[in-house]
C-alpha atoms as a PDB file:
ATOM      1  CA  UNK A   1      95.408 111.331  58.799  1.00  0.00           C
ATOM      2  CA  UNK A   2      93.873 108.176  60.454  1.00  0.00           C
ATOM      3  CA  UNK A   3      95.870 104.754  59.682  1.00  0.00           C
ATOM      4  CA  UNK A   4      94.308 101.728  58.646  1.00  0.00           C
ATOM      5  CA  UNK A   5      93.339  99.901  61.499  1.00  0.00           C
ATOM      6  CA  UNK A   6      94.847  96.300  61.858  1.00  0.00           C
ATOM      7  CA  UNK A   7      91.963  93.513  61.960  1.00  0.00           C
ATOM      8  CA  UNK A   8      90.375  92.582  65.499  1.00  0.00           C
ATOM      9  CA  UNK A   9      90.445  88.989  66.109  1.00  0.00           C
ATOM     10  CA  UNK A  10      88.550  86.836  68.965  1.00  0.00           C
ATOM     11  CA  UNK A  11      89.022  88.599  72.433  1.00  0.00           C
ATOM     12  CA  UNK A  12      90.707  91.152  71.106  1.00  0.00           C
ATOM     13  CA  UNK A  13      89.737  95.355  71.098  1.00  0.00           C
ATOM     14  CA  UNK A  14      91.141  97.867  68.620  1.00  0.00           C
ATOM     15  CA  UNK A  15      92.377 101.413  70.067  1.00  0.00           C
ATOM     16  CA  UNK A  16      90.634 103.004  67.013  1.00  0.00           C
ATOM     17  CA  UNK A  17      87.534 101.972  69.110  1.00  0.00           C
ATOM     18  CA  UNK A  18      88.092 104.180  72.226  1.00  0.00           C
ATOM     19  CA  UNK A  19      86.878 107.435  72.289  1.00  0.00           C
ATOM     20  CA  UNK A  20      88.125 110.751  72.532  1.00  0.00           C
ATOM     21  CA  UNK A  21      88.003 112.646  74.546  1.00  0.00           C
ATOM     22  CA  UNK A  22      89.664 109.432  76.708  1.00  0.00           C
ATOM     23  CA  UNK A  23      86.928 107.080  78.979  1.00  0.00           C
ATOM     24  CA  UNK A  24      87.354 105.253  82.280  1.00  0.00           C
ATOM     25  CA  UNK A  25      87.007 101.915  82.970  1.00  0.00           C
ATOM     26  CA  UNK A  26      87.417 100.298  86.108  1.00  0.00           C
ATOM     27  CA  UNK A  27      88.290  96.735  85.322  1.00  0.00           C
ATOM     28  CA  UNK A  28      88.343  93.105  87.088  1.00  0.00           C
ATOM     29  CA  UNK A  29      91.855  92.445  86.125  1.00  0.00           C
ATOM     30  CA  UNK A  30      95.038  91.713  87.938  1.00  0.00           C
ATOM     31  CA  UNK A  31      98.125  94.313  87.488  1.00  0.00           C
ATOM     32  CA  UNK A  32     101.619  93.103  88.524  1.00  0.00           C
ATOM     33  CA  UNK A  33     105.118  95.482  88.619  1.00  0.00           C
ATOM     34  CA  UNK A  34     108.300  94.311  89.071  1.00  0.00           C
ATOM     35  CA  UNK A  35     111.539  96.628  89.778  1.00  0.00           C
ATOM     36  CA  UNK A  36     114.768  95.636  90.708  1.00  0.00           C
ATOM     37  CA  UNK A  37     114.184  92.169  91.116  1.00  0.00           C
ATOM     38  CA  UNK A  38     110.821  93.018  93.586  1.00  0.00           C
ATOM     39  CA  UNK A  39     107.379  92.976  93.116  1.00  0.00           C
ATOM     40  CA  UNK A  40     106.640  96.707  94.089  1.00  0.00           C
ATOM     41  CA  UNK A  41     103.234  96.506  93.211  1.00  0.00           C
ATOM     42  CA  UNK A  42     100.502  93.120  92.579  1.00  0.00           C
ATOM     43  CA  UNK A  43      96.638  94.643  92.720  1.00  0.00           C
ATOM     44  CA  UNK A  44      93.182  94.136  90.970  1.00  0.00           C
ATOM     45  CA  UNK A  45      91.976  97.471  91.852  1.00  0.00           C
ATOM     46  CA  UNK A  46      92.380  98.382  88.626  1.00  0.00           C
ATOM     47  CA  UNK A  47      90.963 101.424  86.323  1.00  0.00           C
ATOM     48  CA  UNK A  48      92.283 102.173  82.771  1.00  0.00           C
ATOM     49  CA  UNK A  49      91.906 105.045  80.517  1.00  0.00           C
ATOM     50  CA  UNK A  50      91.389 104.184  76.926  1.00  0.00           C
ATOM     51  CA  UNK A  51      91.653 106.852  74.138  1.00  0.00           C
ATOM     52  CA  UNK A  52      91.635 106.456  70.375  1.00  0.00           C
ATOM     53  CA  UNK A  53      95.291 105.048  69.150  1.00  0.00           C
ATOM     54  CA  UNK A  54      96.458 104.758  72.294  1.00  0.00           C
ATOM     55  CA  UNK A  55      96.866 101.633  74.422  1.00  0.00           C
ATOM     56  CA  UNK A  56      95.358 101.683  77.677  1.00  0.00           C
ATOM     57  CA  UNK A  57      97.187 102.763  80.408  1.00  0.00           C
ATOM     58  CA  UNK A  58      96.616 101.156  83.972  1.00  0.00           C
ATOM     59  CA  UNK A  59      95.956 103.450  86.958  1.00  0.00           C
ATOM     60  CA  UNK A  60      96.534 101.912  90.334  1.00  0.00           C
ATOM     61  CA  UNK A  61      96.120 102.846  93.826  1.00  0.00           C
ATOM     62  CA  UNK A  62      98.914 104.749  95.681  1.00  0.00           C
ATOM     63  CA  UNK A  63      98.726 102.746  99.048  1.00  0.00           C
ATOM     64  CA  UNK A  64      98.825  98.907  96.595  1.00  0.00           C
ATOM     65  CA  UNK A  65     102.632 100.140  96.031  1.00  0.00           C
ATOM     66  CA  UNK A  66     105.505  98.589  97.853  1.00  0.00           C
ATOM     67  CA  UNK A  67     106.331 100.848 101.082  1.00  0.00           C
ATOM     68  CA  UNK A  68     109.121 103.435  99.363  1.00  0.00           C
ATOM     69  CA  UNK A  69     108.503 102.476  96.102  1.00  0.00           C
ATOM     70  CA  UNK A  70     107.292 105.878  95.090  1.00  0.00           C
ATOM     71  CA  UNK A  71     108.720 109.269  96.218  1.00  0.00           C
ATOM     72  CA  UNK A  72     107.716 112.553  94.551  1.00  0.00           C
ATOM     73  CA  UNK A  73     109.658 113.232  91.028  1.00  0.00           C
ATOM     74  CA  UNK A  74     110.851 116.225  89.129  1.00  0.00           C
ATOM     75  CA  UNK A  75     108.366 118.232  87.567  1.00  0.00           C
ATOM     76  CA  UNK A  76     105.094 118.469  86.176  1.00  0.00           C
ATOM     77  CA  UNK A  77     102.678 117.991  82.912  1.00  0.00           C
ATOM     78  CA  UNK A  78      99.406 119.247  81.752  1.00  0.00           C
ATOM     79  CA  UNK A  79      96.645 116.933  80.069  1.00  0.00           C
ATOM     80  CA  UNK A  80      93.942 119.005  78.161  1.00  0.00           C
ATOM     81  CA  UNK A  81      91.754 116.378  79.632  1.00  0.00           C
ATOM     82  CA  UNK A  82      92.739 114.942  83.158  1.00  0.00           C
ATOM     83  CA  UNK A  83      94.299 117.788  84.212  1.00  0.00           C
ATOM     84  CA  UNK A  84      97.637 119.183  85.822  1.00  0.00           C
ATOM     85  CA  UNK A  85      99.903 115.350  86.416  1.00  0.00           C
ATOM     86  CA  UNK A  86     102.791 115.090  89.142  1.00  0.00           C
ATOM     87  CA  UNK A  87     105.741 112.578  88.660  1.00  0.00           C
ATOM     88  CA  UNK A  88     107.127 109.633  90.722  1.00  0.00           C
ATOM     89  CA  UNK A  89     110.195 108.318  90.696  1.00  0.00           C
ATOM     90  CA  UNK A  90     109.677 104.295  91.131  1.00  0.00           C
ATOM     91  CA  UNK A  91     112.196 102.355  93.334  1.00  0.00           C
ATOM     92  CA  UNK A  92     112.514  98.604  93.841  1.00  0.00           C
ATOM     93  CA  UNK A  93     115.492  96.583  95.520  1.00  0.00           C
ATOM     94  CA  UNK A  94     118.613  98.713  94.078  1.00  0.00           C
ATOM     95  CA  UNK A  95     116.445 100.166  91.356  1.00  0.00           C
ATOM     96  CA  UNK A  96     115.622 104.126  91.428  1.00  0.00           C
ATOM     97  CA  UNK A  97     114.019 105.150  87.969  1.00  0.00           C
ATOM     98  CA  UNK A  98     113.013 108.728  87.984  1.00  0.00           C
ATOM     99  CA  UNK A  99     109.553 110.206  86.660  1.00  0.00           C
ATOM    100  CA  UNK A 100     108.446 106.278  85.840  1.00  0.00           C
ATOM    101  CA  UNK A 101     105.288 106.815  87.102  1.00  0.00           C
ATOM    102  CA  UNK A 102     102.761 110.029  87.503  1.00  0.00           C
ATOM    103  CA  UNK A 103      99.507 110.924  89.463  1.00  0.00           C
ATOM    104  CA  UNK A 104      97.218 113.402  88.675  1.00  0.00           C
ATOM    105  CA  UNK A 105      96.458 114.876  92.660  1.00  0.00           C
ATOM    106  CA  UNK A 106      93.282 116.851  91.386  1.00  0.00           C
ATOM    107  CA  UNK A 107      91.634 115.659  88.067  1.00  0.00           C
ATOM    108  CA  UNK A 108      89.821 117.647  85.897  1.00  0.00           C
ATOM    109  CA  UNK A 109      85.882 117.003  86.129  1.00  0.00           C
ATOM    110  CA  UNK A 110      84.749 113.504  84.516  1.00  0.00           C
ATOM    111  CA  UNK A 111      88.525 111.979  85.852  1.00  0.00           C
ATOM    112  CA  UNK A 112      87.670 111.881  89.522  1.00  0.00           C
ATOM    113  CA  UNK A 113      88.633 108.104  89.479  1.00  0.00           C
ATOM    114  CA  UNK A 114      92.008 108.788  89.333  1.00  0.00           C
ATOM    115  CA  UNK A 115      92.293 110.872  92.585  1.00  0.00           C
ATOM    116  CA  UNK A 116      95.190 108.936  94.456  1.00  0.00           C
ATOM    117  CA  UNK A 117      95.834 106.831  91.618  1.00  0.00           C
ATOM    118  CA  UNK A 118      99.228 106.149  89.601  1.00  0.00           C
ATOM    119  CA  UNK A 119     100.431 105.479  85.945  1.00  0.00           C
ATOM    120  CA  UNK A 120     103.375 103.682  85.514  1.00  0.00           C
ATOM    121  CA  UNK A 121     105.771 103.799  82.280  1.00  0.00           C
ATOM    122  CA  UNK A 122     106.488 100.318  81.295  1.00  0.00           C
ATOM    123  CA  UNK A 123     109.032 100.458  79.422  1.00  0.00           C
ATOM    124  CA  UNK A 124     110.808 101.946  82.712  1.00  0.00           C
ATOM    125  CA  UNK A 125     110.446  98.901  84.657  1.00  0.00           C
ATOM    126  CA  UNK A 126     111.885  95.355  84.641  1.00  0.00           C
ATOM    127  CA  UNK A 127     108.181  94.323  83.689  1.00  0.00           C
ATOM    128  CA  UNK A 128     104.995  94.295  83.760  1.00  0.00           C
ATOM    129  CA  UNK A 129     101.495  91.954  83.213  1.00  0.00           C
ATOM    130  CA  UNK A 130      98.431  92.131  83.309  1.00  0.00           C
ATOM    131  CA  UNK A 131      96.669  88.854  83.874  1.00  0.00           C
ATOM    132  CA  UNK A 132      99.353  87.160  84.155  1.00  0.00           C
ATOM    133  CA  UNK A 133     100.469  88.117  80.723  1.00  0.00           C
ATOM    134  CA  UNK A 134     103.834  90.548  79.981  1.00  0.00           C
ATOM    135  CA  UNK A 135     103.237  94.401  78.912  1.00  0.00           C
ATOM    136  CA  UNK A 136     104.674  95.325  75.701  1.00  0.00           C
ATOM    137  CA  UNK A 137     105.304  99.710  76.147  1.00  0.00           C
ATOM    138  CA  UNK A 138     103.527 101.550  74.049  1.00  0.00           C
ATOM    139  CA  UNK A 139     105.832 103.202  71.429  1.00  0.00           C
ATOM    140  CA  UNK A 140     107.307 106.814  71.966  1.00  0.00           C
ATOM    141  CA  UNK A 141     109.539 108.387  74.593  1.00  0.00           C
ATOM    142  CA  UNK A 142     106.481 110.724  75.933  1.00  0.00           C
ATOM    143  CA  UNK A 143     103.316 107.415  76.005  1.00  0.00           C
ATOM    144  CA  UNK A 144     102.794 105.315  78.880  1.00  0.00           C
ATOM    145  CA  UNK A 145     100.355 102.658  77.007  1.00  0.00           C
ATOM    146  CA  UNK A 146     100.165  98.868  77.828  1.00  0.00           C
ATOM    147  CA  UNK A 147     100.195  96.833  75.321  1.00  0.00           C
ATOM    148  CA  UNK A 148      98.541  93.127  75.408  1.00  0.00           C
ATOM    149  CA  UNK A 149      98.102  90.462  73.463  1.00  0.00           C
ATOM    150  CA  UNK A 150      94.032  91.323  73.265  1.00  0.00           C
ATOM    151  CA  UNK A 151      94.846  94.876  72.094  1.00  0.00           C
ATOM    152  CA  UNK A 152      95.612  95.879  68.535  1.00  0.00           C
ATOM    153  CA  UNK A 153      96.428  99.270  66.701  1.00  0.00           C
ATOM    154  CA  UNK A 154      98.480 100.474  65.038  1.00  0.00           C
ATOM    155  CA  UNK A 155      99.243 102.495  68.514  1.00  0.00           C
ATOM    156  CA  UNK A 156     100.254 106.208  68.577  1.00  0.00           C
ATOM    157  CA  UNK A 157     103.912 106.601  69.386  1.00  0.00           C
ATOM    158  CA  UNK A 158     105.054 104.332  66.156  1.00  0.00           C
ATOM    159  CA  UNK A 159     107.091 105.968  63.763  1.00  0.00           C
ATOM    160  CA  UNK A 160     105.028 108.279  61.466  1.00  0.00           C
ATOM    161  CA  UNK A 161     101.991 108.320  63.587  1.00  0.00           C
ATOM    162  CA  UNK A 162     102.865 112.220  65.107  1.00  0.00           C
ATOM    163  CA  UNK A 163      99.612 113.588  63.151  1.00  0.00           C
ATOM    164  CA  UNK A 164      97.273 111.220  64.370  1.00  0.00           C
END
Protein backbone atom coordinates (compact mmCIF):
# COMPACT_ATOMS: atom_id res chain seq x y z
CA UNK A 1 0.00 0.00 0.00
CA UNK A 2 1.44 3.44 -1.08
CA UNK A 3 2.10 6.00 1.97
CA UNK A 4 1.07 9.40 1.97
CA UNK A 5 3.59 11.36 0.48
CA UNK A 6 5.11 14.22 2.69
CA UNK A 7 4.56 17.82 1.00
CA UNK A 8 7.31 19.13 -1.58
CA UNK A 9 8.50 22.46 -0.71
CA UNK A 10 10.72 25.04 -2.90
CA UNK A 11 13.74 23.12 -4.48
CA UNK A 12 12.76 20.19 -3.24
CA UNK A 13 11.66 16.57 -5.31
CA UNK A 14 9.53 13.81 -3.81
CA UNK A 15 10.72 10.01 -4.41
CA UNK A 16 7.01 9.20 -5.09
CA UNK A 17 7.88 11.16 -8.32
CA UNK A 18 10.54 8.80 -9.81
CA UNK A 19 9.58 6.15 -11.85
CA UNK A 20 9.72 2.61 -11.87
CA UNK A 21 11.17 0.81 -13.38
CA UNK A 22 14.32 3.19 -11.92
CA UNK A 23 15.72 6.27 -14.52
CA UNK A 24 19.18 7.74 -15.01
CA UNK A 25 20.24 10.97 -14.61
CA UNK A 26 23.52 12.26 -15.10
CA UNK A 27 23.75 15.33 -12.96
CA UNK A 28 25.99 18.67 -12.59
CA UNK A 29 26.59 18.12 -8.98
CA UNK A 30 29.59 17.67 -6.80
CA UNK A 31 29.94 14.19 -4.74
CA UNK A 32 32.44 14.10 -1.82
CA UNK A 33 33.47 10.67 0.43
CA UNK A 34 35.32 10.68 3.31
CA UNK A 35 36.82 7.38 5.10
CA UNK A 36 39.08 7.18 7.77
CA UNK A 37 39.82 10.62 8.12
CA UNK A 38 40.60 10.89 3.95
CA UNK A 39 38.85 12.12 1.21
CA UNK A 40 38.81 8.84 -0.94
CA UNK A 41 36.73 10.21 -3.43
CA UNK A 42 35.67 14.35 -4.50
CA UNK A 43 34.04 14.23 -8.32
CA UNK A 44 31.21 15.93 -10.39
CA UNK A 45 30.97 13.18 -12.78
CA UNK A 46 28.05 12.29 -11.35
CA UNK A 47 24.90 9.98 -12.49
CA UNK A 48 22.06 8.94 -10.08
CA UNK A 49 19.39 6.44 -10.30
CA UNK A 50 16.08 7.53 -8.98
CA UNK A 51 13.20 5.02 -8.36
CA UNK A 52 9.85 5.51 -6.67
CA UNK A 53 10.40 5.63 -2.61
CA UNK A 54 13.75 5.41 -2.85
CA UNK A 55 16.37 8.14 -2.47
CA UNK A 56 18.72 8.51 -5.15
CA UNK A 57 21.72 6.79 -5.06
CA UNK A 58 25.00 8.38 -6.57
CA UNK A 59 27.06 6.36 -9.08
CA UNK A 60 30.61 7.50 -9.56
CA UNK A 61 33.45 6.66 -11.66
CA UNK A 62 35.89 3.86 -10.62
CA UNK A 63 39.21 5.71 -11.61
CA UNK A 64 37.68 9.36 -9.35
CA UNK A 65 38.43 6.92 -6.21
CA UNK A 66 41.46 7.34 -4.06
CA UNK A 67 44.32 4.84 -5.39
CA UNK A 68 43.41 1.51 -3.04
CA UNK A 69 40.38 2.72 -1.91
CA UNK A 70 38.41 -0.03 -3.53
CA UNK A 71 39.41 -3.74 -3.79
CA UNK A 72 36.95 -6.43 -4.92
CA UNK A 73 34.40 -7.63 -1.97
CA UNK A 74 32.63 -10.79 -1.03
CA UNK A 75 29.91 -11.78 -3.10
CA UNK A 76 27.34 -10.84 -5.38
CA UNK A 77 23.53 -9.47 -5.93
CA UNK A 78 21.00 -9.50 -8.62
CA UNK A 79 18.80 -6.34 -9.58
CA UNK A 80 15.67 -7.30 -11.71
CA UNK A 81 16.60 -4.14 -13.42
CA UNK A 82 20.42 -3.23 -13.64
CA UNK A 83 21.49 -6.47 -13.60
CA UNK A 84 24.01 -8.96 -11.83
CA UNK A 85 26.08 -6.15 -9.00
CA UNK A 86 29.71 -6.97 -7.60
CA UNK A 87 30.85 -5.60 -4.13
CA UNK A 88 33.75 -3.37 -2.94
CA UNK A 89 35.14 -3.18 0.09
CA UNK A 90 36.02 0.76 0.66
CA UNK A 91 39.32 1.66 2.46
CA UNK A 92 40.54 5.06 3.63
CA UNK A 93 43.56 5.90 6.07
CA UNK A 94 43.10 2.87 8.72
CA UNK A 95 39.55 2.33 7.58
CA UNK A 96 38.62 -1.11 5.67
CA UNK A 97 34.69 -1.42 5.46
CA UNK A 98 33.71 -4.44 3.53
CA UNK A 99 30.92 -4.61 0.69
CA UNK A 100 30.41 -0.52 1.25
CA UNK A 101 30.24 0.01 -2.15
CA UNK A 102 29.08 -2.16 -5.44
CA UNK A 103 29.44 -1.95 -9.32
CA UNK A 104 27.42 -3.48 -11.68
CA UNK A 105 30.48 -4.72 -14.45
CA UNK A 106 27.76 -5.46 -17.22
CA UNK A 107 24.32 -3.68 -16.88
CA UNK A 108 21.31 -4.86 -18.10
CA UNK A 109 20.10 -2.92 -21.38
CA UNK A 110 18.80 0.80 -20.63
CA UNK A 111 21.73 0.91 -17.51
CA UNK A 112 24.74 1.18 -19.76
CA UNK A 113 25.72 4.40 -17.80
CA UNK A 114 26.78 2.61 -15.05
CA UNK A 115 29.48 0.46 -16.80
CA UNK A 116 32.63 1.24 -14.53
CA UNK A 117 30.66 3.08 -12.16
CA UNK A 118 30.27 2.63 -8.20
CA UNK A 119 27.54 2.96 -5.42
CA UNK A 120 28.59 3.66 -2.19
CA UNK A 121 26.57 2.83 1.20
CA UNK A 122 26.55 5.89 3.26
CA UNK A 123 25.81 4.95 6.19
CA UNK A 124 29.23 2.84 5.88
CA UNK A 125 31.37 5.77 5.65
CA UNK A 126 32.52 8.61 7.94
CA UNK A 127 30.39 10.87 5.48
CA UNK A 128 29.23 11.98 2.73
CA UNK A 129 27.77 15.39 0.65
CA UNK A 130 26.64 16.26 -2.06
CA UNK A 131 27.03 19.93 -2.84
CA UNK A 132 28.61 20.59 -0.16
CA UNK A 133 25.77 19.42 1.97
CA UNK A 134 25.99 16.01 4.44
CA UNK A 135 24.13 12.63 3.24
CA UNK A 136 21.63 11.37 5.55
CA UNK A 137 21.53 7.02 4.60
CA UNK A 138 18.63 5.96 3.42
CA UNK A 139 16.87 3.70 6.01
CA UNK A 140 17.31 -0.21 5.97
CA UNK A 141 20.29 -2.53 6.31
CA UNK A 142 19.92 -3.72 2.43
CA UNK A 143 19.32 0.46 0.67
CA UNK A 144 22.08 2.52 -0.37
CA UNK A 145 19.89 5.91 -0.88
CA UNK A 146 21.20 9.51 -0.26
CA UNK A 147 19.29 11.49 1.43
CA UNK A 148 19.36 15.53 1.07
CA UNK A 149 17.88 18.24 2.31
CA UNK A 150 15.97 18.83 -1.35
CA UNK A 151 14.62 15.25 -1.21
CA UNK A 152 11.53 14.15 0.65
CA UNK A 153 9.60 10.75 1.12
CA UNK A 154 8.69 8.97 3.22
CA UNK A 155 11.79 6.70 1.80
CA UNK A 156 11.61 2.86 1.54
CA UNK A 157 13.69 1.22 4.22
CA UNK A 158 11.59 3.07 7.23
CA UNK A 159 9.94 0.91 9.50
CA UNK A 160 6.67 -0.49 8.02
CA UNK A 161 7.40 0.44 4.51
CA UNK A 162 8.45 -3.57 3.46
CA UNK A 163 5.19 -3.69 1.09
CA UNK A 164 5.79 -0.70 -0.72
Amino acid sequence: MRPEPLPVGPGQESVWDYPRPPRLERVARRVRIRLGGEVIVDTDDVVRVLETSHPPVYYLPIPAFADGALTPGEGSSFCEFKGGAAYFDVSGGEQVRPRAAWTYPRPAAGFEQLAGRVAVYPREMDGCTVDGVEVVAQPGRFYGGWITPDIVGPFKGESGSLGW
